[in-house]
Each structure stands twice: as structure tokens, then as C-alpha cells.
C-alpha atoms as a PDB file:
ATOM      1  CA  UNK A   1       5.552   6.575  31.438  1.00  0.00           C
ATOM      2  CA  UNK A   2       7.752   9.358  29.472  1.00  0.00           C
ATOM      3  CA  UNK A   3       6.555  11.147  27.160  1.00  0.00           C
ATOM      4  CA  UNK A   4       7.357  11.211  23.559  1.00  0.00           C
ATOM      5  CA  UNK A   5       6.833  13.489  21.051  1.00  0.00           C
ATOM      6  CA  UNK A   6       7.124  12.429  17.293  1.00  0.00           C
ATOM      7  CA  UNK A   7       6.989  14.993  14.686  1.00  0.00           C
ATOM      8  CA  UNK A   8       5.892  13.260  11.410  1.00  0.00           C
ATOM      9  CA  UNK A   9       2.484  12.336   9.369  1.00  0.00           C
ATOM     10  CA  UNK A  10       0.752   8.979  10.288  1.00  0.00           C
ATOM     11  CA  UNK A  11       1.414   6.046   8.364  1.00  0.00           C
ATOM     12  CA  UNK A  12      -1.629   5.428   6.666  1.00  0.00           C
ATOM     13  CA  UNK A  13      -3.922   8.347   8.035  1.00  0.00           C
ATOM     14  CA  UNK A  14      -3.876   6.814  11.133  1.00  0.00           C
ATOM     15  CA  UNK A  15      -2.309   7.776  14.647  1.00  0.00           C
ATOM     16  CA  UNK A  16      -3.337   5.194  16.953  1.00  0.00           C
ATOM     17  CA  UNK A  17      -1.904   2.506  14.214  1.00  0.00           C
ATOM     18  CA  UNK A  18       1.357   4.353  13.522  1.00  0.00           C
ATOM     19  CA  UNK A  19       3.855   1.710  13.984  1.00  0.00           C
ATOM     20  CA  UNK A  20       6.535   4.066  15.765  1.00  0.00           C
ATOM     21  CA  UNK A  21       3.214   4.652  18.758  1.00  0.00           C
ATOM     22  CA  UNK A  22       3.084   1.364  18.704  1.00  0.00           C
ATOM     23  CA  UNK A  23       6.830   0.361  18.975  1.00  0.00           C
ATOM     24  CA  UNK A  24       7.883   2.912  21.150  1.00  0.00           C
ATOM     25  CA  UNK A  25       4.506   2.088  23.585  1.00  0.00           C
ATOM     26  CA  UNK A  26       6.383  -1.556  23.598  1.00  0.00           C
ATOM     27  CA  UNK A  27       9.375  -0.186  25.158  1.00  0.00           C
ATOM     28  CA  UNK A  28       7.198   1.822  28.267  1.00  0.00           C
ATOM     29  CA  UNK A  29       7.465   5.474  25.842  1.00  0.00           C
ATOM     30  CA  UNK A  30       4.219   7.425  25.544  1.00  0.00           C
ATOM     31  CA  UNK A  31       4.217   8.320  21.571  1.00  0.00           C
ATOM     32  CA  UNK A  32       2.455  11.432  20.797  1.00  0.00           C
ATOM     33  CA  UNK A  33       2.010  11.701  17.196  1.00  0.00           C
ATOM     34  CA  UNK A  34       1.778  15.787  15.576  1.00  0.00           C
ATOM     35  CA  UNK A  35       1.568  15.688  11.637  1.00  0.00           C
ATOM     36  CA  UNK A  36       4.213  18.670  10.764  1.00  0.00           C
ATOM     37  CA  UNK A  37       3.901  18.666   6.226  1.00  0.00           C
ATOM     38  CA  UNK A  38       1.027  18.999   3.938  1.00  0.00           C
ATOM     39  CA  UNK A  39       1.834  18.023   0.262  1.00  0.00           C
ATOM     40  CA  UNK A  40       0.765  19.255  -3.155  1.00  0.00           C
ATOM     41  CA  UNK A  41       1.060  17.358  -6.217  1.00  0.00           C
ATOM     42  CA  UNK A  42       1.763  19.169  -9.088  1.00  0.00           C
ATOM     43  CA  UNK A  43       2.719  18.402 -12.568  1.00  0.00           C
ATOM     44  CA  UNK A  44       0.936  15.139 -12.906  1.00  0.00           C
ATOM     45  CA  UNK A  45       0.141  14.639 -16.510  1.00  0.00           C
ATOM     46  CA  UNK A  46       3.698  15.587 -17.440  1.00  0.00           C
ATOM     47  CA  UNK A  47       5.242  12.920 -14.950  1.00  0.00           C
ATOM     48  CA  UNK A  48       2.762  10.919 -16.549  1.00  0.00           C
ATOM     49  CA  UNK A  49       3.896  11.069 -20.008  1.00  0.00           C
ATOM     50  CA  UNK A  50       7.568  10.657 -18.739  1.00  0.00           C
ATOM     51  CA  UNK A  51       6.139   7.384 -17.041  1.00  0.00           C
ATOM     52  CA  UNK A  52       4.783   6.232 -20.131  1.00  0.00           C
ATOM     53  CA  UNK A  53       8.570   6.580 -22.206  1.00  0.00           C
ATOM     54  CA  UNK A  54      11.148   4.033 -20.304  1.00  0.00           C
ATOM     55  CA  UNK A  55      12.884   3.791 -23.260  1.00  0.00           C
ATOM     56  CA  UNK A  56      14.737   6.900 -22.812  1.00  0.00           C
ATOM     57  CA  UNK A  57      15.301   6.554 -19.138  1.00  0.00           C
ATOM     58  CA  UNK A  58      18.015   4.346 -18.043  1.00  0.00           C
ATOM     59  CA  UNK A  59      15.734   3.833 -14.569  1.00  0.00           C
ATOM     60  CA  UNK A  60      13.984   5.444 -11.386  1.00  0.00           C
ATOM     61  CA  UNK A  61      15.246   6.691  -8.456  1.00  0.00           C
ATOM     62  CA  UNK A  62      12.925   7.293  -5.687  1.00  0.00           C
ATOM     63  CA  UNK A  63      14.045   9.309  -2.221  1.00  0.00           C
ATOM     64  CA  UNK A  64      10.224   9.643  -0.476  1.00  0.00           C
ATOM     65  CA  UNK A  65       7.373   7.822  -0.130  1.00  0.00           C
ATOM     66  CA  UNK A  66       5.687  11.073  -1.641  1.00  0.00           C
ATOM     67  CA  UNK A  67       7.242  10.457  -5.178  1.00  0.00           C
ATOM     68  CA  UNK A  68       6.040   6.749  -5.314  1.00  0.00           C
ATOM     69  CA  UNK A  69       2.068   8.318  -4.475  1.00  0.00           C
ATOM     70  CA  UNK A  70       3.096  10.264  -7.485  1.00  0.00           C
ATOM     71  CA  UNK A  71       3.240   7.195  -9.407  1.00  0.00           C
ATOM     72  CA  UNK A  72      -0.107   6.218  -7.972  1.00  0.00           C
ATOM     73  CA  UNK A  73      -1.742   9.108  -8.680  1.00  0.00           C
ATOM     74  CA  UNK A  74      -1.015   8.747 -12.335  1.00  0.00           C
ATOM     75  CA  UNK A  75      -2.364   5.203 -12.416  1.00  0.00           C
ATOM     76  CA  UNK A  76      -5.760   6.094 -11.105  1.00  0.00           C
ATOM     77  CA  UNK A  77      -6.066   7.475 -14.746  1.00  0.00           C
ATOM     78  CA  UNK A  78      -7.776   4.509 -17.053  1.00  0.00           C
ATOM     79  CA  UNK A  79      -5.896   4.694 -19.433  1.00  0.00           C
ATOM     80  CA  UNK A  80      -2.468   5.270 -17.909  1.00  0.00           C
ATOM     81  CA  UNK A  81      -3.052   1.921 -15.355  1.00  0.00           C
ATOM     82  CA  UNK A  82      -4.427  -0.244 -18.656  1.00  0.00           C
ATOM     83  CA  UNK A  83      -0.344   0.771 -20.073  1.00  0.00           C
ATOM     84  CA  UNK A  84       1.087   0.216 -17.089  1.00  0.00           C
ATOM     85  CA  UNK A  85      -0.071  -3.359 -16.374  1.00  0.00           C
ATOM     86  CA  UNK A  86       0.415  -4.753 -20.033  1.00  0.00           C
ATOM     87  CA  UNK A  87       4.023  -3.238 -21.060  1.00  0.00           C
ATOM     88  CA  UNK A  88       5.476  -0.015 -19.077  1.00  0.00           C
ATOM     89  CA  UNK A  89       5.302  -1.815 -15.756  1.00  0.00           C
ATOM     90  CA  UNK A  90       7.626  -4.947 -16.959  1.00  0.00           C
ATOM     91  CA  UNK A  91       9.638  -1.866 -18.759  1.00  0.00           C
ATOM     92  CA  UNK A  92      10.582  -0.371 -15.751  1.00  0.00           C
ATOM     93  CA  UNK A  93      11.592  -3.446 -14.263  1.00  0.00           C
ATOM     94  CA  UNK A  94      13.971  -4.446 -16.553  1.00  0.00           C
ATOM     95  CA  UNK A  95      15.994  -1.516 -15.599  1.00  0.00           C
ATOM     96  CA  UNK A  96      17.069  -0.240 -12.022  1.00  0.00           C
ATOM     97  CA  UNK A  97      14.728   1.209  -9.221  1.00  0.00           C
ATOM     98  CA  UNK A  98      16.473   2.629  -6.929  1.00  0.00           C
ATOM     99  CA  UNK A  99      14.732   3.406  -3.907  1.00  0.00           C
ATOM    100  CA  UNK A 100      15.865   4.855   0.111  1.00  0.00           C
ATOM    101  CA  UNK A 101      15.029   3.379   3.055  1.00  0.00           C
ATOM    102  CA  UNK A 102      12.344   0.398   3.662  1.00  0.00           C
ATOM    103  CA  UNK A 103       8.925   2.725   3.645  1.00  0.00           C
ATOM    104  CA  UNK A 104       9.489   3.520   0.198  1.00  0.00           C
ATOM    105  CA  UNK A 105      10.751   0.428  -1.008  1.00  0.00           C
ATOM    106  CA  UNK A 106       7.238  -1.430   0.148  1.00  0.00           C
ATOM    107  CA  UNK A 107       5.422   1.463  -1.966  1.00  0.00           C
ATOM    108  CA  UNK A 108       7.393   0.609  -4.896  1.00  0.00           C
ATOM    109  CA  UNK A 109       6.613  -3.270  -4.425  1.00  0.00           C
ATOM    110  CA  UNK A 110       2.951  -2.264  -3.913  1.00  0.00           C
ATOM    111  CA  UNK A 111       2.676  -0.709  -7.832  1.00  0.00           C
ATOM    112  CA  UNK A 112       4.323  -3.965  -9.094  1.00  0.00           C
ATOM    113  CA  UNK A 113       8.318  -2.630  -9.082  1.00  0.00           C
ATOM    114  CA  UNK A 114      11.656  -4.075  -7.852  1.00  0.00           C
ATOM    115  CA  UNK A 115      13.432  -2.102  -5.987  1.00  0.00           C
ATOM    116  CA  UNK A 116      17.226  -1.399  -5.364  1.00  0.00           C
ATOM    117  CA  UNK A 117      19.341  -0.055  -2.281  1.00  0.00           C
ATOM    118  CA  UNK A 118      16.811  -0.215  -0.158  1.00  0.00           C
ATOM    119  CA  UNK A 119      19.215  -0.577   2.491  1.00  0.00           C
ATOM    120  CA  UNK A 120      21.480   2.611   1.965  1.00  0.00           C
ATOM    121  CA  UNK A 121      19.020   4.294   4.628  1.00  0.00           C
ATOM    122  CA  UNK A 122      19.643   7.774   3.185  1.00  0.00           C
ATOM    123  CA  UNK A 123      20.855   9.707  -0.342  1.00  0.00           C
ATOM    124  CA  UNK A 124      24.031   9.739   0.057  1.00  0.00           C
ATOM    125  CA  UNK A 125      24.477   6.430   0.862  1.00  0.00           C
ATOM    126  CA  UNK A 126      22.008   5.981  -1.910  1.00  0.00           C
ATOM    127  CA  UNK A 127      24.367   7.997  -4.581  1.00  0.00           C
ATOM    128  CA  UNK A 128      27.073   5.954  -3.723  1.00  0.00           C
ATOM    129  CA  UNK A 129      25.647   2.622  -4.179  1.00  0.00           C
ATOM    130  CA  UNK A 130      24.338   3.937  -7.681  1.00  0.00           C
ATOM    131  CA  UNK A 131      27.415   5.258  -8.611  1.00  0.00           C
ATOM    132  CA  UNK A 132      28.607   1.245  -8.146  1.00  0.00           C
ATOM    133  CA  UNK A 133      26.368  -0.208 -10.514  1.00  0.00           C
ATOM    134  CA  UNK A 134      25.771   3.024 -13.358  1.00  0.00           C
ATOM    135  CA  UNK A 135      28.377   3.949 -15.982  1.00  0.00           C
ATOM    136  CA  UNK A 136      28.692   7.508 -17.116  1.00  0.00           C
ATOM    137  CA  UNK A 137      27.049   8.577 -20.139  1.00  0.00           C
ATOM    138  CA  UNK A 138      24.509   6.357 -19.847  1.00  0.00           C
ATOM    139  CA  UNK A 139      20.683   7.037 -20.729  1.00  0.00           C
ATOM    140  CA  UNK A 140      19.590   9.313 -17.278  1.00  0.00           C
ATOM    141  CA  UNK A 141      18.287   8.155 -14.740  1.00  0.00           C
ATOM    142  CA  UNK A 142      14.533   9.640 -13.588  1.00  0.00           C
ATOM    143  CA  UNK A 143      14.390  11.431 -10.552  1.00  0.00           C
ATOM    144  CA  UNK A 144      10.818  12.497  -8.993  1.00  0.00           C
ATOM    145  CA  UNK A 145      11.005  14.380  -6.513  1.00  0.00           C
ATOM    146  CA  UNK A 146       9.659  17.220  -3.948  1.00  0.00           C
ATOM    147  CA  UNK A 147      10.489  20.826  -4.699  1.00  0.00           C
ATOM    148  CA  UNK A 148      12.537  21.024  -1.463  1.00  0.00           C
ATOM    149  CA  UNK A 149      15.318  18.495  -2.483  1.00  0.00           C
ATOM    150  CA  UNK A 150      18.272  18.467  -1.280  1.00  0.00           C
ATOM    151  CA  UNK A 151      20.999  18.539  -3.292  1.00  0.00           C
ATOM    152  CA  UNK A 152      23.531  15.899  -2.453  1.00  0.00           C
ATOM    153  CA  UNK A 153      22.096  13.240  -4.242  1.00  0.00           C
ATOM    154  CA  UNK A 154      22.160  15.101  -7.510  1.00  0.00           C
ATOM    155  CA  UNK A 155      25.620  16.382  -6.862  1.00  0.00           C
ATOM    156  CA  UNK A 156      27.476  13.079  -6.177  1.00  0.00           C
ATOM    157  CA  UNK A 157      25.936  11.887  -9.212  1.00  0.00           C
ATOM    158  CA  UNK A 158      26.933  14.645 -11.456  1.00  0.00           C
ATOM    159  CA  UNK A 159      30.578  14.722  -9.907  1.00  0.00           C
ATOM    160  CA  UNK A 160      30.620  11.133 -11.503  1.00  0.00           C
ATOM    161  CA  UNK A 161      28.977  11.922 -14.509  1.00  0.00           C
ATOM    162  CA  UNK A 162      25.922   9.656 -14.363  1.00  0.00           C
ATOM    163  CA  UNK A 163      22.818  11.147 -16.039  1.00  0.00           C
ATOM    164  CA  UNK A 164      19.958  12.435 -13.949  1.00  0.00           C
ATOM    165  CA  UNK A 165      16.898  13.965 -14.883  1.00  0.00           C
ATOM    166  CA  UNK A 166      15.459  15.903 -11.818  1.00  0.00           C
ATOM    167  CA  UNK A 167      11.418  16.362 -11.869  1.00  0.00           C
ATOM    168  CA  UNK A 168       9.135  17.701  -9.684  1.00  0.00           C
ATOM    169  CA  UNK A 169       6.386  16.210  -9.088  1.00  0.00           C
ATOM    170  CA  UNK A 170       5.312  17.518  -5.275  1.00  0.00           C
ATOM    171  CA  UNK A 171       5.746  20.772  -2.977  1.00  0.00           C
ATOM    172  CA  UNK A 172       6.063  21.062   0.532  1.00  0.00           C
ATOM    173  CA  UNK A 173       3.903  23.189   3.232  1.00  0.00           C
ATOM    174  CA  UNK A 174       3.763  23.708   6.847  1.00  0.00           C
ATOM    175  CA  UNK A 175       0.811  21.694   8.132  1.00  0.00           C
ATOM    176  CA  UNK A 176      -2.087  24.474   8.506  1.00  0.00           C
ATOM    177  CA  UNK A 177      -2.464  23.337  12.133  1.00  0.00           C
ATOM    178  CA  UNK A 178       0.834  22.911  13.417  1.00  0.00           C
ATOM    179  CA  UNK A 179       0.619  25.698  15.720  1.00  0.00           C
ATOM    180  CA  UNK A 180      -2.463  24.690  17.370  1.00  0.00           C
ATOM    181  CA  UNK A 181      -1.497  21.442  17.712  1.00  0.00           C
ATOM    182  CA  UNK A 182       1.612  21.600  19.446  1.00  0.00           C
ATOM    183  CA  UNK A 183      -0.135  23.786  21.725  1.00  0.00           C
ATOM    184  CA  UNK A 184      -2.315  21.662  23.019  1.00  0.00           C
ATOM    185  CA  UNK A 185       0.128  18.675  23.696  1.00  0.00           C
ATOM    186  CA  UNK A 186       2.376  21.062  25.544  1.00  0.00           C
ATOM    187  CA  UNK A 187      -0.838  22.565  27.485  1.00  0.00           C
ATOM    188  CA  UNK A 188      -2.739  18.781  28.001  1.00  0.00           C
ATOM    189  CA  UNK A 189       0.447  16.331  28.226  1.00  0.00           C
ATOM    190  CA  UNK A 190       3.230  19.428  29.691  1.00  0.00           C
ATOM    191  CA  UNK A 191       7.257  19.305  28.620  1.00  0.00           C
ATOM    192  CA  UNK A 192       7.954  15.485  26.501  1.00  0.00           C
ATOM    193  CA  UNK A 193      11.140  14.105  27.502  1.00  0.00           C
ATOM    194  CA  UNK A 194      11.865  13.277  23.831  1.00  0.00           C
ATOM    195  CA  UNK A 195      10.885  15.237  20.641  1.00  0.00           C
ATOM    196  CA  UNK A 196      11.900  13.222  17.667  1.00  0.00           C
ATOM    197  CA  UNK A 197      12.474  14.849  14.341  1.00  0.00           C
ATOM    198  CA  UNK A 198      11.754  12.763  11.388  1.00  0.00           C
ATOM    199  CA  UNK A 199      12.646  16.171   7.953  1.00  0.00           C
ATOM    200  CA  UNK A 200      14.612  19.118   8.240  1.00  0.00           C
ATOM    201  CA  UNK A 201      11.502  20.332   6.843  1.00  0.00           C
ATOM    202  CA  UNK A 202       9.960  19.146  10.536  1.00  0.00           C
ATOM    203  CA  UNK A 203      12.803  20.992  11.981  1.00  0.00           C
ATOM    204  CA  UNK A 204      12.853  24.208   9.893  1.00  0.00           C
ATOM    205  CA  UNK A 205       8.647  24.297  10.736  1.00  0.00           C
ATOM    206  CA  UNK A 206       8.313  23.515  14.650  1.00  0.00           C
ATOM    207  CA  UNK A 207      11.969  24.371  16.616  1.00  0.00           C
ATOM    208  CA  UNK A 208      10.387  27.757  17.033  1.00  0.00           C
ATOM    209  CA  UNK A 209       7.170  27.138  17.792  1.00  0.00           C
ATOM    210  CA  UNK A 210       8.450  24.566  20.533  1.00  0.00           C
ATOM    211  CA  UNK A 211      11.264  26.945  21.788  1.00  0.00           C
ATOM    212  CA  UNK A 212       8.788  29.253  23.206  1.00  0.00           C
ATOM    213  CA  UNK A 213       6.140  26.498  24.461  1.00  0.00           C
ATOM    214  CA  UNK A 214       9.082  24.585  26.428  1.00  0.00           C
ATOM    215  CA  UNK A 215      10.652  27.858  27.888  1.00  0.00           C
ATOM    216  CA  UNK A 216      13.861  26.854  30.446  1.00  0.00           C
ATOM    217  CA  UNK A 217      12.686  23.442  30.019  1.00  0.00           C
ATOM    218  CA  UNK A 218      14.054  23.210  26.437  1.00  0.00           C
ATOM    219  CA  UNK A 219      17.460  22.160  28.031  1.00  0.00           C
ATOM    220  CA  UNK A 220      16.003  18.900  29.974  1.00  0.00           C
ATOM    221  CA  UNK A 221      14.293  17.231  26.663  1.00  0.00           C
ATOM    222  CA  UNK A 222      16.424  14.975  24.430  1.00  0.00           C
ATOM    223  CA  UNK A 223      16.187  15.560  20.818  1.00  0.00           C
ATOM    224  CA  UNK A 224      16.625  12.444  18.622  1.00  0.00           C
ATOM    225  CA  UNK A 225      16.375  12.247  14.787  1.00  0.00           C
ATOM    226  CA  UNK A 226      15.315   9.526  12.192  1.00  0.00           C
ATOM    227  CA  UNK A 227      18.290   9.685  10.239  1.00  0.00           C
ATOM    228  CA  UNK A 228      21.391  11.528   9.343  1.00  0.00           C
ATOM    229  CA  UNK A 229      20.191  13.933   6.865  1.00  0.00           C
ATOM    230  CA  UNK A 230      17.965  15.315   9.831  1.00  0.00           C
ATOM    231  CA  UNK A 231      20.312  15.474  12.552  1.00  0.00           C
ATOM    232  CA  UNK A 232      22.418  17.905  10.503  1.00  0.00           C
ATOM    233  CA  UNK A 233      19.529  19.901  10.215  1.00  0.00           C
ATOM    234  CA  UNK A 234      19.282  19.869  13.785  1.00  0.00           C
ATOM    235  CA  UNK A 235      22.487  20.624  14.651  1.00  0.00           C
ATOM    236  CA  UNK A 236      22.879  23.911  11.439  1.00  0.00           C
ATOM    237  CA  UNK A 237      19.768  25.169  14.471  1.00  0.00           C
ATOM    238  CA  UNK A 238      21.775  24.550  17.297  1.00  0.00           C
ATOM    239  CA  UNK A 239      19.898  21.784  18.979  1.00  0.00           C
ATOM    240  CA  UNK A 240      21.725  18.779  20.453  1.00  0.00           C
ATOM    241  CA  UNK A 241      21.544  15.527  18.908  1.00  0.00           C
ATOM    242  CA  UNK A 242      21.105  12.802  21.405  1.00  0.00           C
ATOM    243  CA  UNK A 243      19.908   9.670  19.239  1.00  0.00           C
ATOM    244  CA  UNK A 244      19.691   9.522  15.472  1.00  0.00           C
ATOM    245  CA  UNK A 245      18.275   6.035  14.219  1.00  0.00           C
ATOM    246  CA  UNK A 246      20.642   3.489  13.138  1.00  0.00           C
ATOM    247  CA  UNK A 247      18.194   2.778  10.273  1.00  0.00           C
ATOM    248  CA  UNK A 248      14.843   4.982   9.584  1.00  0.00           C
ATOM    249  CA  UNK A 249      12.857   2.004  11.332  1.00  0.00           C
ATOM    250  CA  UNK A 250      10.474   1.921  14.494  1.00  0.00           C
ATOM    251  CA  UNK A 251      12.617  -0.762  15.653  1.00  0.00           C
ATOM    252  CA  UNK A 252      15.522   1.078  15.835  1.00  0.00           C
ATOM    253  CA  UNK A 253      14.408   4.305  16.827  1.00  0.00           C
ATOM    254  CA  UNK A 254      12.736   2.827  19.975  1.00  0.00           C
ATOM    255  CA  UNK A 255      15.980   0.900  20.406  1.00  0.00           C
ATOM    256  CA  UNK A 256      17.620   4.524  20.624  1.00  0.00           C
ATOM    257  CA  UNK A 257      15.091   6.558  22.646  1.00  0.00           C
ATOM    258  CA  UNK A 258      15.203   3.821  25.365  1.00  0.00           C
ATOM    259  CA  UNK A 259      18.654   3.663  25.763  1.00  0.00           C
ATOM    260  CA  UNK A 260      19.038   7.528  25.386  1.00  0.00           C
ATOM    261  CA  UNK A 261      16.513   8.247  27.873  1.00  0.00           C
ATOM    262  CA  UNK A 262      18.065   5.846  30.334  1.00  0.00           C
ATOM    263  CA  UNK A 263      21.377   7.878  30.623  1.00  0.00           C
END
């Protein structure tokens, strides 16, 4: 079997139930899972307060699954869930969610939302279908997000004049055991034919650390990416793209690998 080595957090805590492990084990891969990002929220009960005032927003735009556990977080408090389920929820929802990729689209269903543009598959894509359906000088649009954004959704949105207000509401560390782990998968499972990349945070965190593990070998393993944004991360660090995802999906990330690997 060939070995596989994903570099992203398990869906739902757990490893074994990941659904790229268990799609790529479909198509005959071996999916090791290493957990790359730790997260911090911060600036809670302000998000919350902007939460609880859709009037001035003319919607929500959500780029990570991390910014819709924002959301969550705020409706553990009483108080903030009791306002949520009798007016702010059907609030939001009169106005525009927009939301990348499926993953964060199903989060957004989960706290009662609608989403839009689920299929744009990255920000850019994402900007551009906004920029479609918003009119400039319009109320802005609300924008939580992690402290290491990047900056091309804000930019194509600006360039068009369509409102945005930016917020953070999560920051971004190096998993505390990245080091270690990595380790041990190169020491117990040896050289992966695949590493998959899944953030440029992933890639800005563990290229060196598996530069030195894989030695000469570095130039036999095939480096994939989820999506677009991460490839070009890949390539700024020199490392050859062989498969990036058609769509930030199990399905067609397997569908990828296989066919890479094959060659």
C-alpha cells in the first residue's frame, strides 16, 4: 500500500474517522493523519456584540471553518443563543452568507444559516462571485476571520468598492507537537510517497522539519495540495506541485493522488 501523508487537523477530533483516511484507504492509499495548527479564539464578546447588530451589516462572509466555531462559541452564552433563535438568526438570513468551500458551508447550516458560493472552492473565486451579486456603497459586509488572512479577498473587494468590515476573531500557532510527530511517522512508517498540504500555514510550519527527515529522498515524494491558495504557497518554497484538488473534497483529492501516483 503507499503511503500517504496528510498534513491537516481531524475532522471532528478524530483520526481514524477523518473522511480523507477513509477515502483515500478506498482507493489502496495508506492516510497518515499529523495535526499541523492550534487555534486561539480571541475577541469573543466583541464579535458577539457585532453578532447581535445585523442591521448595520449588509451580511457574513465566512472563509474557515474556524470563523463559523466563532459563531458557536458565542452561542454557548445563554443569553446570546436565547437572541439568536428568536430574531438575529432569521436576521442574518435575510441577507447574504457567503461562505468557501463545502466544510464550512455544513457549519453554517448546522447554526441555522443559508449559505452562498459554496461552490467557488476558494477566496478569490469567492470575491468574484460577491462582487456579482453586491453593489458598492452598500452597508459592509462582516468578515470574521483568523489573524493570518490573506489578503486577496479583501483586496478584490475594495478594488470594487464593496464594503467590508475585517474582524478577528482567531490566531494561528504551530501545533506544540509537530516536531515530534512527524518524527515518528518518518522513523515508524519511513519516506510517504505523498505529503499533502492542506494551509500555507501547513506549509510555512512543516517543509523544514520534513526537508531534513526525508534527506535525498525529498526528490522521490509527490507533493499535492488541497487547493489553489496552497499550491502557491508551495511553489513561493520551491516544492513541486504534482496534484492540487479540483475541489477541497476527499473525493477529489483521492481522485488526484491516485492518478498522480500512478504516473
Amino acid at each position: 500500500m503507499m503511503k500517504v501523508l496528510l498534513l491537516k487537523d481531524p475532522k471532528d477530533g478524530e483520526a481514524e474517522s477523518d473522511p480523507y483516511v477513509k477515502e483515500l484507504g478506498l482507493h489502496g492509499l495508506e492516510a497518515t493523519l499529523i495535526p499541523v495548527l492550534s487555534f486561539e479564539f480571541v475577541s469573543l464578546p466583541s464579535f458577539s456584540e457585532k453578532l447581535s447588530s445585523p442591521d448595520i451589516y449588509g451580511g457574513l462572509i465566512f472563509t474557515s471553518p474556524r470563523a463559523v466555531e466563532a459563531v458557536k462559541l458565542c452561542l454557548d452564552d445563554h443569553k446570546c443563543k436565547e437572541a439568536w433563535t428568536s430574531s438575529l438568526r432569521e436576521k442574518w438570513n435575510f441577507k447574504p452568507v457567503y461562505v468557501v468551500g463545502k466544510a464550512t458551508a455544513s457549519l453554517v447550516k448546522a447554526i441555522g444559516i443559508t449559505p452562498h458560493g459554496e461552490e467557488s472552492g476558494n477566496a478569490e473565486k469567492l470575491a468574484e462571485y460577491i462582487c456579482t451579486r453586491e453593489k458598492s456603497g452598500s452597508s459592509p459586509l462582516l468578515f470574521p476571520c483568523g489573524a493570518l488572512k490573506r489578503e486577496v479577498l479583501p483586496k478584490i473587494l475594495k478594488e470594487k468598492d464593496i464594503s467590508m468590515e475585517s474582524f478577528t476573531v482567531y490566531q494561528t500557532a504551530q501545533h506544540p507537537s509537530i516536531q515530534k510527530s512527524l518524527t515518528n511517522y518518518f522513523s515508524q512508517m519511513g519516506t510517504p510517497e505523498s505529503v499533502v498540504f492542506f494551509s500555507p500555514s501547513g506549509v510555512k510550519f512543516c517543509l523544514e522539519h520534513i526537508r531534513k527527515l526525508s534527506g535525498n529522498q525529498i526528490n522521490q515524494m509527490k507533493f499535492a495540495a488541497i487547493g489553489p491558495t496552497t499550491a502557491d504557497a508551495m511553489i513561493v518554497e520551491g516544492i513541486p506541485v504534482c496534484c492540487t484538488a479540483k475541489n477541497p473534497t476527499a473525493q477529489d483529492l483521492a481522485m488526484g493522488l491516485k492518478k498522480t501516483l500512478q504516473q
